[in-house]
C-alpha atoms as a PDB file:
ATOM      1  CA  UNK A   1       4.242 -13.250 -18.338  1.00  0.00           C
ATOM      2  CA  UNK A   2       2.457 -10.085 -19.570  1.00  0.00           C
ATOM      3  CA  UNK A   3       3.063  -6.765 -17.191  1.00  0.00           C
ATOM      4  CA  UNK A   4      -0.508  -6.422 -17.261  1.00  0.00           C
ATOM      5  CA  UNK A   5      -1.051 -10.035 -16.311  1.00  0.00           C
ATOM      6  CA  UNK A   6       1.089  -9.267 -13.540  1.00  0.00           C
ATOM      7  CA  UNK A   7      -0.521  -6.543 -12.564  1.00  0.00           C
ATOM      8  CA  UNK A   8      -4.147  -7.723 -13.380  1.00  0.00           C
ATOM      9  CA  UNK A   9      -4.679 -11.363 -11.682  1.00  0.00           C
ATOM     10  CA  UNK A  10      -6.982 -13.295 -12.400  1.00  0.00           C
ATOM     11  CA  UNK A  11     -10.073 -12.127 -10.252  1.00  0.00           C
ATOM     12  CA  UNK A  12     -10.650 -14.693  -7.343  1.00  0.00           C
ATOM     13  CA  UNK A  13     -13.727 -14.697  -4.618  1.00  0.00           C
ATOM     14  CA  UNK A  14     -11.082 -13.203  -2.238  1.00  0.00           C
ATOM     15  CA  UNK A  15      -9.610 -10.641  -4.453  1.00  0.00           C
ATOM     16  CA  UNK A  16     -13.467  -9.340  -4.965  1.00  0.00           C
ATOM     17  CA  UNK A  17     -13.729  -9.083  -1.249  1.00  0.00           C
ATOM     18  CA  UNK A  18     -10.793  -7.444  -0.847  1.00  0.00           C
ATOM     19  CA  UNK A  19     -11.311  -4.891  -3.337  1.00  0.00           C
ATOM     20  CA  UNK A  20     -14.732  -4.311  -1.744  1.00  0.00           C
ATOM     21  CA  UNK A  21     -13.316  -4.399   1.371  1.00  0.00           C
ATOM     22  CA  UNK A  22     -11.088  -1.559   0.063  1.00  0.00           C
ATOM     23  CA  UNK A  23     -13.334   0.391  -1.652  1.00  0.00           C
ATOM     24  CA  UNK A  24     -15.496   0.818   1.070  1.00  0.00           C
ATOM     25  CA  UNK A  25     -12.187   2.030   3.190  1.00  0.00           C
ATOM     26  CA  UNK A  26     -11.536   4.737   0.621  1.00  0.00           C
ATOM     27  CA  UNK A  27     -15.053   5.646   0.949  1.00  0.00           C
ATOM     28  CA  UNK A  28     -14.420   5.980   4.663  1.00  0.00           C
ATOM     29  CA  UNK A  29     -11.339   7.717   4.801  1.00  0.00           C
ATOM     30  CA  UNK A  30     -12.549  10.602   1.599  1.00  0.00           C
ATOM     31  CA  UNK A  31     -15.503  11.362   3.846  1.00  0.00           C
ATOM     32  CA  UNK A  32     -12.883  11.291   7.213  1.00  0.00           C
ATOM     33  CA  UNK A  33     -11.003  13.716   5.604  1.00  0.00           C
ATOM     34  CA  UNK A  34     -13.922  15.752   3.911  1.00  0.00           C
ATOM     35  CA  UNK A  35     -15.303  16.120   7.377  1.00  0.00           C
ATOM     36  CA  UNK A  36     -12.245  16.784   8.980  1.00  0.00           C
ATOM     37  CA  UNK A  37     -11.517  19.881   6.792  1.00  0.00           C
ATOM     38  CA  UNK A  38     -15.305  21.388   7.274  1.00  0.00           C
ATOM     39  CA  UNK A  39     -16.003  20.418   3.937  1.00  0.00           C
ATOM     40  CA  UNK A  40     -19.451  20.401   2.197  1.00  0.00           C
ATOM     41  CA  UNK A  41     -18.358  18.872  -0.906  1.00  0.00           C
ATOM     42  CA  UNK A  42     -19.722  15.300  -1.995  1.00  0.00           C
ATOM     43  CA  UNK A  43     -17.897  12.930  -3.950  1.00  0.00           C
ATOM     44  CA  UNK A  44     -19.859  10.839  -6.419  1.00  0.00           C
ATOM     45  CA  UNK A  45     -19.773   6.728  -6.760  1.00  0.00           C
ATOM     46  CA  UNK A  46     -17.711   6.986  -9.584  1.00  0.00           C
ATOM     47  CA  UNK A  47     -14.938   8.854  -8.019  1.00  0.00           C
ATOM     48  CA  UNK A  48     -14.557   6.961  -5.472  1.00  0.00           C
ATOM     49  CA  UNK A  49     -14.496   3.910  -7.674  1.00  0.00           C
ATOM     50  CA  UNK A  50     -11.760   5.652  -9.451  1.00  0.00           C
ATOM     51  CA  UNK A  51      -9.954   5.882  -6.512  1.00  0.00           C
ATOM     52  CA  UNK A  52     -10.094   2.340  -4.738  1.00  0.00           C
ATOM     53  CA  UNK A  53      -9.024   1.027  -8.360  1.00  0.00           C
ATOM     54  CA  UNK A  54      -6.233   3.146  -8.578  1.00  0.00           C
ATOM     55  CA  UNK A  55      -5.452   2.297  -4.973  1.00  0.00           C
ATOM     56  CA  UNK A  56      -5.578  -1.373  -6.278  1.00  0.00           C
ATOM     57  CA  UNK A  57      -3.145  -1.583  -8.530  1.00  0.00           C
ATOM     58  CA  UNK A  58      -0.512   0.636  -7.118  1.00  0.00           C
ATOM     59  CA  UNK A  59      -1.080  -2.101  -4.343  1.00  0.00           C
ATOM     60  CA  UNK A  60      -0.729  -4.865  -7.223  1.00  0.00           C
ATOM     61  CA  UNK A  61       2.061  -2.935  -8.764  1.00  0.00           C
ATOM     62  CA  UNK A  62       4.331  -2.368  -5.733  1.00  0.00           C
ATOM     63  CA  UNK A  63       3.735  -6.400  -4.948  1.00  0.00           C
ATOM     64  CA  UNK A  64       5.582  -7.478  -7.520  1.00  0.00           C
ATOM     65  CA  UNK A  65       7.961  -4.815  -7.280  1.00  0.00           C
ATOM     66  CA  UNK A  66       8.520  -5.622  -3.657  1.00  0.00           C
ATOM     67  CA  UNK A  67       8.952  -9.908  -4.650  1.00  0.00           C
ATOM     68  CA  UNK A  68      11.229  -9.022  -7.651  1.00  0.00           C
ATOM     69  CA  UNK A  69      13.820  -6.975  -4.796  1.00  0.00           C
ATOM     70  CA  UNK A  70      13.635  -9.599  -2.594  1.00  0.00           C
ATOM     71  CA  UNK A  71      14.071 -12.156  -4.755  1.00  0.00           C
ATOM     72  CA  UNK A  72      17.251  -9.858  -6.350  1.00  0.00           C
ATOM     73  CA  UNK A  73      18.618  -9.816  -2.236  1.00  0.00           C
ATOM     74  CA  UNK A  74      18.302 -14.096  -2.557  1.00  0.00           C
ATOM     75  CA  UNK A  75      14.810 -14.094   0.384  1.00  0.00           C
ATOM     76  CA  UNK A  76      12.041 -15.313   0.395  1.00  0.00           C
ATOM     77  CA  UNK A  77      10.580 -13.100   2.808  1.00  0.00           C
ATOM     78  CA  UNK A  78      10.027  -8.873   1.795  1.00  0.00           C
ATOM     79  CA  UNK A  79      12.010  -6.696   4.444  1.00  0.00           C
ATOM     80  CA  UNK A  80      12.334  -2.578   4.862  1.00  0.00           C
ATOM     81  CA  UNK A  81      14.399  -1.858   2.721  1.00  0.00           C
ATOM     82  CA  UNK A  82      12.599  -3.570  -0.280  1.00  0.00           C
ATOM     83  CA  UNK A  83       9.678  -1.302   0.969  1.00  0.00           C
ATOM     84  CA  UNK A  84      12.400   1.705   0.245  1.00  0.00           C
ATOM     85  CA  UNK A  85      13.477   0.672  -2.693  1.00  0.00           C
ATOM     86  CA  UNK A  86       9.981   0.772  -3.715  1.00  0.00           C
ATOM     87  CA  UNK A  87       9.436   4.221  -2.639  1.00  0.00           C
ATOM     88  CA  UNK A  88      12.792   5.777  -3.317  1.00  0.00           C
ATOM     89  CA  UNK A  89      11.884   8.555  -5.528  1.00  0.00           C
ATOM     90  CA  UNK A  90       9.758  10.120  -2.926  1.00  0.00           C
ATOM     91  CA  UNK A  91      12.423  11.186  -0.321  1.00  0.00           C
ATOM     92  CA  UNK A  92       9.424  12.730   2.021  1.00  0.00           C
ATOM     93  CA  UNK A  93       8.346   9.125   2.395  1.00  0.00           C
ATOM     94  CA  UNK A  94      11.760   7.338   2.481  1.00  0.00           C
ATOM     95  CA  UNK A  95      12.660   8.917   5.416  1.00  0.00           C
ATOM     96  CA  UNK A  96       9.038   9.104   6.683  1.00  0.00           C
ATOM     97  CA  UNK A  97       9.746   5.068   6.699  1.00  0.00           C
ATOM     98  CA  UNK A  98      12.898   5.304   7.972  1.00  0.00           C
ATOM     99  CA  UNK A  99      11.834   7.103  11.275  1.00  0.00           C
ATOM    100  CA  UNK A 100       8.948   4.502  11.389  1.00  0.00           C
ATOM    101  CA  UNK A 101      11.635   2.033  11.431  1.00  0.00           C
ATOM    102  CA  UNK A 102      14.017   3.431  13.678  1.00  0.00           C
ATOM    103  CA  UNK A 103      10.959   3.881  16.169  1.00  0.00           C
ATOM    104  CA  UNK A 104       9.803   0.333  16.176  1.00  0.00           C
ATOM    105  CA  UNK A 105      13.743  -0.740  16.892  1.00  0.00           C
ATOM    106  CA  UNK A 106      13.531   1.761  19.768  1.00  0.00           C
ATOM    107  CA  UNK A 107      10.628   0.239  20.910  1.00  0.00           C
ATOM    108  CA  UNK A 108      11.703  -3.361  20.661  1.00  0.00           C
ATOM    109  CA  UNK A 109      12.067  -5.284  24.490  1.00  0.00           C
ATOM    110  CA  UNK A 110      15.501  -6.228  25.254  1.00  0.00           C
ATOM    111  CA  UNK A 111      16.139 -10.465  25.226  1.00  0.00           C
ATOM    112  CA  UNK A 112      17.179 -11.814  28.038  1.00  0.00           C
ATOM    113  CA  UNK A 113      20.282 -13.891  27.616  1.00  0.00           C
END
């Protein structure tokens, strides 16, 4: 298969909603942070475009990242430390993820016997 295939699937009903669904969340969270920072700026349609398709295939990329390292481990099913793999060259967020991690052991309830 073709990287870009791979990274490019075919466009189905519910990958258009998603990437609408998406788009309009960018949308959201540039004028969050615009407002946020007292900021009278405007971003035009296009940028914002530019940025929910960029957002979408980093998101398509890091999929089939995240499948090929599990499948490498022999699982079927995508844990953590796939998810660091993926992001290993940015130590900030490694151990950003880490801590996330170690918090939601922390917070796990104890089984009873």
């Amino acid at each position: 298969m073709d990287t870009n295939e791979e990274l490019d699937p075919p466009e189905t009903e519910e990958s258009l909603r998603l990437q609408a669904s998406l788009h309009y969340s960018v949308n959201k969270i540039i004028k969050h942070i615009l407002a946020e920072n007292n900021s009278d700026a405007t971003v035009t349609p296009q940028f914002v475009h530019a940025v929910a398709t960029t957002v979408w295939h980093q998101c398509n990329s890091m999929a089939v990242d995240l499948d090929a390292f599990s499948k490498h481990g022999k699982r079927t099913q995508v844990n953590a430390e796939d998810v660091k793999l993926c992001v290993r060259r940015n130590q900030a967020l490694v151990d950003h993820l880490s801590d996330f991690q170690a918090s939601l052991k922390d917070e796990k309830p104890k089984r009873r016997k």
